[in-house]
C-alpha atoms as a PDB file:
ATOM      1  CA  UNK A   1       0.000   0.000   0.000  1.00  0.00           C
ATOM      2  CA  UNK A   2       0.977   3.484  -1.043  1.00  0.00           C
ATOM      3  CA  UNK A   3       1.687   6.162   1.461  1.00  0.00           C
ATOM      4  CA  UNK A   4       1.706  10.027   1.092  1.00  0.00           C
ATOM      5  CA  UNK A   5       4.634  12.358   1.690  1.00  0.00           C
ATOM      6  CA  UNK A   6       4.526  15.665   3.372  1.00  0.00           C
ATOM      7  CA  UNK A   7       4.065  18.641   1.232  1.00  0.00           C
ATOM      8  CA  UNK A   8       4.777  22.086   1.578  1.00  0.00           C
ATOM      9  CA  UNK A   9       3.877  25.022  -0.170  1.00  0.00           C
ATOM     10  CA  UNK A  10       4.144  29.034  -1.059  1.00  0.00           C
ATOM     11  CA  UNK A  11       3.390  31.402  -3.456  1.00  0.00           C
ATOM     12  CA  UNK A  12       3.968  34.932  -5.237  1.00  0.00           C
ATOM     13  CA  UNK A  13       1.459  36.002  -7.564  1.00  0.00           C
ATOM     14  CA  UNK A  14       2.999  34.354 -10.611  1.00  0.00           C
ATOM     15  CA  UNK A  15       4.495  31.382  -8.577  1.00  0.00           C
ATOM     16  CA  UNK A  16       4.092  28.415  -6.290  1.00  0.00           C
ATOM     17  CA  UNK A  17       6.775  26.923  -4.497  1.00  0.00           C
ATOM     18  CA  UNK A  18       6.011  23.063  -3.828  1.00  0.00           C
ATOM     19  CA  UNK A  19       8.560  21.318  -1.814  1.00  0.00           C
ATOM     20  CA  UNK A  20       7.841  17.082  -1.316  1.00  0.00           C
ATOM     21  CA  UNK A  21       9.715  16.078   1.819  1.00  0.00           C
ATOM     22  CA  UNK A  22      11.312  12.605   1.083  1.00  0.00           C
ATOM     23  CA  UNK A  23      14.419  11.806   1.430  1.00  0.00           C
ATOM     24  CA  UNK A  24      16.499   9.701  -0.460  1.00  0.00           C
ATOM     25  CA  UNK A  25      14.291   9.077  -3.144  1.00  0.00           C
ATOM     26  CA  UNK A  26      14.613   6.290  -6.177  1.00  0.00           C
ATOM     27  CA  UNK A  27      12.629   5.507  -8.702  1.00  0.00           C
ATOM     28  CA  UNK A  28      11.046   9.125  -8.572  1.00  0.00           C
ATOM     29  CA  UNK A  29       8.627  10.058 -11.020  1.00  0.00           C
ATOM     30  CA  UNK A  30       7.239  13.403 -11.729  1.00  0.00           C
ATOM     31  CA  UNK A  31       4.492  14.718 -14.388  1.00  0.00           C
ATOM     32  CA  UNK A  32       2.634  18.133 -14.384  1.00  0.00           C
ATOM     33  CA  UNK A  33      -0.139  19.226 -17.054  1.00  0.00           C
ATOM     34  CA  UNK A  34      -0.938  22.621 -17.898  1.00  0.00           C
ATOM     35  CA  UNK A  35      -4.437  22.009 -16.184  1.00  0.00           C
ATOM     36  CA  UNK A  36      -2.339  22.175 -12.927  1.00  0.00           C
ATOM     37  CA  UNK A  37      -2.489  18.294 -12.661  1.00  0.00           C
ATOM     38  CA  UNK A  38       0.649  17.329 -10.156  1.00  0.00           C
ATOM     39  CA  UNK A  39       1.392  13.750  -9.668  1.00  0.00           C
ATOM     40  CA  UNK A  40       4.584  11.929  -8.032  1.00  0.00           C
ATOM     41  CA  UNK A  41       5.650   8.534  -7.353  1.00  0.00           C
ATOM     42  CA  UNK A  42       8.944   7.441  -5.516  1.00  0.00           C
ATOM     43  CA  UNK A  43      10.686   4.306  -3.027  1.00  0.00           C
ATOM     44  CA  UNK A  44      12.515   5.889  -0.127  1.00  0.00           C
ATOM     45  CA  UNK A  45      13.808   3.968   3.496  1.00  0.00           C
ATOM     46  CA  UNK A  46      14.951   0.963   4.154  1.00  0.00           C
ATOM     47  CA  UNK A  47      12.595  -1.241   2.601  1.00  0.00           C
ATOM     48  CA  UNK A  48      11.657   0.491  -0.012  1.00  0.00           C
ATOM     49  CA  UNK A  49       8.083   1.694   0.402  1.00  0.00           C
ATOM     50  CA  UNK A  50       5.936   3.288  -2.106  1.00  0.00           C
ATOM     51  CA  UNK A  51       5.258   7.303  -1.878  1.00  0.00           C
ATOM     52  CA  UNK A  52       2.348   8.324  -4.382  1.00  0.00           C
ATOM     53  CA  UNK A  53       0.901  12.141  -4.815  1.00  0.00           C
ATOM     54  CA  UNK A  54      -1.714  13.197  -6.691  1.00  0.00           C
ATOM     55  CA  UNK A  55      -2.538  16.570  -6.477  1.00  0.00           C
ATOM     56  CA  UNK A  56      -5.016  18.774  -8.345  1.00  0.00           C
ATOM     57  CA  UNK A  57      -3.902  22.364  -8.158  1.00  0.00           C
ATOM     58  CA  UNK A  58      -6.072  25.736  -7.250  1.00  0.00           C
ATOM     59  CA  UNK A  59      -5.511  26.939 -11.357  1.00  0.00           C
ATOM     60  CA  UNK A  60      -3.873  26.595 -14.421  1.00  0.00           C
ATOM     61  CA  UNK A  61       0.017  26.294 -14.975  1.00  0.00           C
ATOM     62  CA  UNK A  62       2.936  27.105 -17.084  1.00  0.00           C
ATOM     63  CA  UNK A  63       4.428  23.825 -17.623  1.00  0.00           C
ATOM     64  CA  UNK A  64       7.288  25.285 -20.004  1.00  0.00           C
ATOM     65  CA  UNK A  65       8.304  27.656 -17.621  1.00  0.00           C
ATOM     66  CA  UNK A  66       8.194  25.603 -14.510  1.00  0.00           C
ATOM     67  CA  UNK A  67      11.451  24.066 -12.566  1.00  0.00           C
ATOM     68  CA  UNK A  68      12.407  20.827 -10.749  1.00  0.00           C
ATOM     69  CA  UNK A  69      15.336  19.850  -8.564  1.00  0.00           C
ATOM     70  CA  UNK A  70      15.251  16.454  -7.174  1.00  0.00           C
ATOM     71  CA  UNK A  71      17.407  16.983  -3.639  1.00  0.00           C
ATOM     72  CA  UNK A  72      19.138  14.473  -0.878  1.00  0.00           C
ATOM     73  CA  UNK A  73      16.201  15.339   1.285  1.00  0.00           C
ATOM     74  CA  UNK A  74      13.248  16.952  -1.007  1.00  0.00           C
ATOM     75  CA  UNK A  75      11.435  17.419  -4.512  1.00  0.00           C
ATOM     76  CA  UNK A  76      11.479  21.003  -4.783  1.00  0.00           C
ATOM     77  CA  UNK A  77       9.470  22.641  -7.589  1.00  0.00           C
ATOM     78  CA  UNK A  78       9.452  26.239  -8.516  1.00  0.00           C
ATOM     79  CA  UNK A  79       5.803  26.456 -10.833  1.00  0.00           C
ATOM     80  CA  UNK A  80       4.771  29.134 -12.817  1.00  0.00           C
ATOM     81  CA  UNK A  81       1.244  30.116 -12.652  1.00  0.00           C
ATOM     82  CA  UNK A  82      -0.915  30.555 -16.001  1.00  0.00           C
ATOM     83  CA  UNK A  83      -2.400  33.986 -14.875  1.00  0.00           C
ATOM     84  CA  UNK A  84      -0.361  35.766 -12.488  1.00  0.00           C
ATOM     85  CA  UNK A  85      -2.838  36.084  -9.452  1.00  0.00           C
ATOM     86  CA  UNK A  86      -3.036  35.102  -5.969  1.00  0.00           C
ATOM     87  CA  UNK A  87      -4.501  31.692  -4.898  1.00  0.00           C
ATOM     88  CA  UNK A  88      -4.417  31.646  -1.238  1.00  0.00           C
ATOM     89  CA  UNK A  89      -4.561  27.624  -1.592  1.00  0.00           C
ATOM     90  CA  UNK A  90      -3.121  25.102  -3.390  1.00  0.00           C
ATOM     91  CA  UNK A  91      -5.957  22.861  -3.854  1.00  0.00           C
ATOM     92  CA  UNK A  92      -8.833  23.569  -6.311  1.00  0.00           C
ATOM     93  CA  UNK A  93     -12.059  22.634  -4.427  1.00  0.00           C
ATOM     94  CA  UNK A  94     -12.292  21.805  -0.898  1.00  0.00           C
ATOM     95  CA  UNK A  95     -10.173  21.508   2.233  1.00  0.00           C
ATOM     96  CA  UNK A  96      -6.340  20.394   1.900  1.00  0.00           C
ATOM     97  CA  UNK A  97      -5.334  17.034   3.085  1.00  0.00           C
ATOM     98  CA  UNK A  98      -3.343  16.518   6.519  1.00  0.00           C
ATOM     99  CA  UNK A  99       0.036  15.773   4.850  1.00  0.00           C
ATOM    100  CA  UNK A 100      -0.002  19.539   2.684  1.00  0.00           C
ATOM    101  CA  UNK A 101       1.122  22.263   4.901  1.00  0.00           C
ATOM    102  CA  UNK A 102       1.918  26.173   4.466  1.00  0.00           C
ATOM    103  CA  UNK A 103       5.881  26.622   4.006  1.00  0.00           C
ATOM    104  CA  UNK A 104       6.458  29.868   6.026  1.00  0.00           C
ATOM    105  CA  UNK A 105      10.158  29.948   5.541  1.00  0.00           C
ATOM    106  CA  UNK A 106       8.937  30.426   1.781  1.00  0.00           C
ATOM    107  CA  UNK A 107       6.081  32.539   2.270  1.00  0.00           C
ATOM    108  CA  UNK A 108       5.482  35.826   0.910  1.00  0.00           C
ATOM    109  CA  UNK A 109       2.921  38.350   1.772  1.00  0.00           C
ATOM    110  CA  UNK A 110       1.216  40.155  -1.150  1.00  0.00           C
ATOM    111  CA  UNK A 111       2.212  43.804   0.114  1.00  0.00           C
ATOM    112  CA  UNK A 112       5.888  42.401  -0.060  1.00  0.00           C
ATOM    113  CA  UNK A 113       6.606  41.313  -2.993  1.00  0.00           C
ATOM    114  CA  UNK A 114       8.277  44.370  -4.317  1.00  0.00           C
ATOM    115  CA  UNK A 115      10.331  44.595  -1.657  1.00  0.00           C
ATOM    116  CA  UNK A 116      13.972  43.476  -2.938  1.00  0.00           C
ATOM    117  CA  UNK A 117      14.716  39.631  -2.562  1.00  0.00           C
ATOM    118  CA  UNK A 118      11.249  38.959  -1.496  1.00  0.00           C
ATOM    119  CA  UNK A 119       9.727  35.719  -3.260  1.00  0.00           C
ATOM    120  CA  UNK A 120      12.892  36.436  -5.170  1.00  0.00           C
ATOM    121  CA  UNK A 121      13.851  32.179  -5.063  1.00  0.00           C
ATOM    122  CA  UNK A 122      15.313  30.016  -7.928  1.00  0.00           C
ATOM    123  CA  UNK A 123      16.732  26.836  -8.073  1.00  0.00           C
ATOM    124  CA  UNK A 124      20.443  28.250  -7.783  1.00  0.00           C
ATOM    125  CA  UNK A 125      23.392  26.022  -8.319  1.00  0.00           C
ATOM    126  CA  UNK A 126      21.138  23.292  -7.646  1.00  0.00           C
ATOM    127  CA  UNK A 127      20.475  22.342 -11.044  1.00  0.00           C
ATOM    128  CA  UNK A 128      16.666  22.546 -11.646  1.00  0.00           C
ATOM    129  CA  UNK A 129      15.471  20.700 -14.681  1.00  0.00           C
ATOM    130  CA  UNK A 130      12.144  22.182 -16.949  1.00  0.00           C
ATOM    131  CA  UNK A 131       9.428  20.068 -16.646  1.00  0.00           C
ATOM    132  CA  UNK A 132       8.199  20.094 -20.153  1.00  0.00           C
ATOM    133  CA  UNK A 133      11.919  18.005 -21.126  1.00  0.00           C
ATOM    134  CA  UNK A 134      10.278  15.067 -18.658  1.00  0.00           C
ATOM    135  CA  UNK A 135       8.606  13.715 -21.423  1.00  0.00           C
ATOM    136  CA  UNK A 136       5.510  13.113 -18.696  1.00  0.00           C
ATOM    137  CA  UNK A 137       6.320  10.413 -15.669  1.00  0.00           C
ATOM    138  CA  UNK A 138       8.254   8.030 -17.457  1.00  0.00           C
ATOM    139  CA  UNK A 139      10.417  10.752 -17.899  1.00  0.00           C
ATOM    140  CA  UNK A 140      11.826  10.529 -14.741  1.00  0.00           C
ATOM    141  CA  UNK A 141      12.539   6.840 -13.993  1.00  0.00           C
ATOM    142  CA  UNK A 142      16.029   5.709 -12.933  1.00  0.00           C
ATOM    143  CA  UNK A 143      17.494   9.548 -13.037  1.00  0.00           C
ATOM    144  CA  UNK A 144      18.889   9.980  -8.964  1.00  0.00           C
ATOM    145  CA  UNK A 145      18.785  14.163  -9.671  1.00  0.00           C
ATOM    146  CA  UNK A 146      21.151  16.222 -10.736  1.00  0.00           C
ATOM    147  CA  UNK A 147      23.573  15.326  -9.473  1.00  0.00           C
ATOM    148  CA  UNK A 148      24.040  11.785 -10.423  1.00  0.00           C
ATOM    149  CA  UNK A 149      23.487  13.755 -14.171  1.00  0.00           C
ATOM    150  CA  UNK A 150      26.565  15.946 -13.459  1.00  0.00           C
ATOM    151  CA  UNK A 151      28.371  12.648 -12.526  1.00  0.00           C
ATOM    152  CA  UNK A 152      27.635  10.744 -15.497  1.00  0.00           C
ATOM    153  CA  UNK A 153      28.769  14.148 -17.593  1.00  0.00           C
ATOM    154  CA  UNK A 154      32.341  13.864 -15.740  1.00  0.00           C
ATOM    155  CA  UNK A 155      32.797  10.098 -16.828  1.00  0.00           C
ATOM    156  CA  UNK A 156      31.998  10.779 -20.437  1.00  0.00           C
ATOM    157  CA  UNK A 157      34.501  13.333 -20.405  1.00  0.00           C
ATOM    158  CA  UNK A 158      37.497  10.968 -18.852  1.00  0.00           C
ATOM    159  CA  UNK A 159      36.241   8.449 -21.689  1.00  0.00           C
ATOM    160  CA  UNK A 160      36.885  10.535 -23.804  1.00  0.00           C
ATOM    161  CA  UNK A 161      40.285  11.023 -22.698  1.00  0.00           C
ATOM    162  CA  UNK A 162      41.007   7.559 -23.263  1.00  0.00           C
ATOM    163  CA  UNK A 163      40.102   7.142 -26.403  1.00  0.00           C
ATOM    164  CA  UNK A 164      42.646   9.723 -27.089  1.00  0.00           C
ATOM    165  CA  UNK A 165      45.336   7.595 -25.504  1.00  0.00           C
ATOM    166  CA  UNK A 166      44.088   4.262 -27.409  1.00  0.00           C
ATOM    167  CA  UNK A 167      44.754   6.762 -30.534  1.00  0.00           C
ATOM    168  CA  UNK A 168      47.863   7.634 -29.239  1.00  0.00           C
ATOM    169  CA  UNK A 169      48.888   3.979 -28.988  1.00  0.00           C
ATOM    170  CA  UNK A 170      48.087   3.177 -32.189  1.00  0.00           C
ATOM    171  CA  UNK A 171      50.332   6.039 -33.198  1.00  0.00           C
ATOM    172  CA  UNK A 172      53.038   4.140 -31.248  1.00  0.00           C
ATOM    173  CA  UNK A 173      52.313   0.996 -32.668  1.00  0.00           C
ATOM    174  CA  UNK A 174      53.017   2.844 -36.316  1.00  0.00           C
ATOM    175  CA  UNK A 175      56.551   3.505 -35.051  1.00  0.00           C
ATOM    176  CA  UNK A 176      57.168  -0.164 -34.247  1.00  0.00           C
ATOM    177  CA  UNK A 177      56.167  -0.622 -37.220  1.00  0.00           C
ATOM    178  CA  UNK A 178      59.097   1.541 -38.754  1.00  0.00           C
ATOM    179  CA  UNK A 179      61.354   0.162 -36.602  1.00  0.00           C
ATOM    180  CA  UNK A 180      60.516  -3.508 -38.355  1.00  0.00           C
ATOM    181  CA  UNK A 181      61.809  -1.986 -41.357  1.00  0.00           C
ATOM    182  CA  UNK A 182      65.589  -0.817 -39.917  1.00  0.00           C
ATOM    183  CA  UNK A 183      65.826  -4.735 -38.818  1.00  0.00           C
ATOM    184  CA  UNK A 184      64.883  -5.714 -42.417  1.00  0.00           C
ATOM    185  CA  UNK A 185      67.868  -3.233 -43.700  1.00  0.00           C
ATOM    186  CA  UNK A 186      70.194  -4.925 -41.312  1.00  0.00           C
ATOM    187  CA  UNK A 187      69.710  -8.083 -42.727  1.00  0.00           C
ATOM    188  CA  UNK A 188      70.292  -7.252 -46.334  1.00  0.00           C
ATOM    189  CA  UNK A 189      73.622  -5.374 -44.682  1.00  0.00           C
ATOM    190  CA  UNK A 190      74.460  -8.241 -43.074  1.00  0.00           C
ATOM    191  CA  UNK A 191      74.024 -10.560 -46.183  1.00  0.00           C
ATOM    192  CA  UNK A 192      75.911  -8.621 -48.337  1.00  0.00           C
ATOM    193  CA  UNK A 193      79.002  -8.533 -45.911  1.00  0.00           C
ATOM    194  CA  UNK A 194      78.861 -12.591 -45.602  1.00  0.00           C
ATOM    195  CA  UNK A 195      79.194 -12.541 -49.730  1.00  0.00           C
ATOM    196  CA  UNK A 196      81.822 -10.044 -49.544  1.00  0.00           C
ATOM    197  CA  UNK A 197      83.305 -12.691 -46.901  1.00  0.00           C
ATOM    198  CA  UNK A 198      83.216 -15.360 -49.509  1.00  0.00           C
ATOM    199  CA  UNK A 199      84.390 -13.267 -52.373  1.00  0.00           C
ATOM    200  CA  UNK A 200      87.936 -12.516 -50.469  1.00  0.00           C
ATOM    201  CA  UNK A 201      88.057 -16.453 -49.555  1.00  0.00           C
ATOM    202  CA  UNK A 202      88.009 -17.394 -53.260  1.00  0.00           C
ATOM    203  CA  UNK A 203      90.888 -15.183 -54.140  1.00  0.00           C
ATOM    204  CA  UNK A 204      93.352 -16.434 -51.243  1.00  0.00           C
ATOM    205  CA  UNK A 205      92.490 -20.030 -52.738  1.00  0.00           C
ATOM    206  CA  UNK A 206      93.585 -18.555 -55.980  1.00  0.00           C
ATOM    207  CA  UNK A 207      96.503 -17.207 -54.802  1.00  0.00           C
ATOM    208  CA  UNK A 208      97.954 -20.550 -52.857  1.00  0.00           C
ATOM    209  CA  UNK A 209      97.483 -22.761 -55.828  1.00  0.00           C
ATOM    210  CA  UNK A 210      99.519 -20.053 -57.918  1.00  0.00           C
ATOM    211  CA  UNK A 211     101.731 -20.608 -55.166  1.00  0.00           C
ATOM    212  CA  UNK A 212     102.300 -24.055 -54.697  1.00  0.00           C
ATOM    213  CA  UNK A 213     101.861 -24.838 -58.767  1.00  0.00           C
ATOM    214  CA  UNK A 214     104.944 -25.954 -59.979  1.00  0.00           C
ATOM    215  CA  UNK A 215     106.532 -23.542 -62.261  1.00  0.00           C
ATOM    216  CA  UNK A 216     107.554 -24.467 -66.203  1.00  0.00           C
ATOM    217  CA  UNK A 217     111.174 -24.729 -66.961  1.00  0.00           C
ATOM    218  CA  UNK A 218     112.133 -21.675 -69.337  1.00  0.00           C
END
């Protein structure tokens, strides 16, 4: 059996902040329509257990301009509103359920939001991905955040690197190659010595039968 993670919430007039509190997340799955339409999925603890959330929001949303970071601890979405108005709730209809509660660390006050830095929030250097490249809740499955992405980015780089070096290698290999050549020149130098060898043997033979030939009587 499913169970529901804690949700918190904000808003400006052109955004909602919607944090899901789970930590250490797998298999998480994410999907929001432009009808405001929220749903999540995920297996956090120890054994595993299922976290579903399916939530359907006050109004309209901006799906294209919308942001996700999936965190150690959290799901945090930044979600741009369709018309930029004030909700005062999250849920179109009746009352929220237990587990969604006001974030006040997030909250902004109508009358301050043009005060500098106020409702001023963005994902940072924490890597928030657009919604609309999800490609809808299979989107998500199997990616552990941003930062396993970042991870996998730094390993295609070193492979990259060593495919350089195989190349390199094979460079070196080319040179052996050349060097297989010099050997073959040393054995044609080598053969023609031995016949020059021979040549000087043949003409000392000469020479002693000359030698030892006796000579005619004048």
């Amino acid at each position: 059996m499913s169970r529901h993670p804690e949700v918190k919430w904000a808003e400006t007039t052109d955004k909602i902040f919607l944090t899901v509190v789970l930590a250490d997340s797998k298999e998480t799955k994410v999907n929001l329509l432009p009808e405001g339409v929220f749903d999540f999925s995920a297996k956090a603890g120890p054994e595993d257990h299922v976290y579903e959330l399916k939530l359907e929001l006050h109004d309209k949303v901006n799906v294209e301009e919308s942001k996700i970071n999936i965190g150690a601890r959290s799901i945090f979405c930044i979600i741009e509103k369709a018309e930029p108005e004030r909700w005062d709730k999250l849920i179109r209809g009746g009352k929220a359920p237990h587990y969604v509660k006001v974030d006040w660390d997030k909250w902004v006050d109508e009358d301050d939001e043009g005060n500098a830095g106020a409702g001023d929030m963005d994902m940072g250097g924490m890597g928030g991905m657009d919604f609309s490249s999800l490609g809808g809740m299979g989107g998500m499955g199997g990616m552990g955040g941003m930062a396993g992405l970042e991870g996998l980015g730094g390993m295609g780089g070193l492979g990259g690197m060593g495919g350089l070096e195989g190349l390199g290698g094979m460079g070196g290999m080319g040179g052996m190659g050349g060097m297989g050549g010099m050997e073959d020149s040393d054995d044609e130098e080598e053969t023609a010595n031995s016949g020059d060898k021979k040549d000087e043997a043949v003409k000392e033979e000469a020479k002693a039968e000359e030698q030892t030939a006796p000579k005619e009587d004048k």
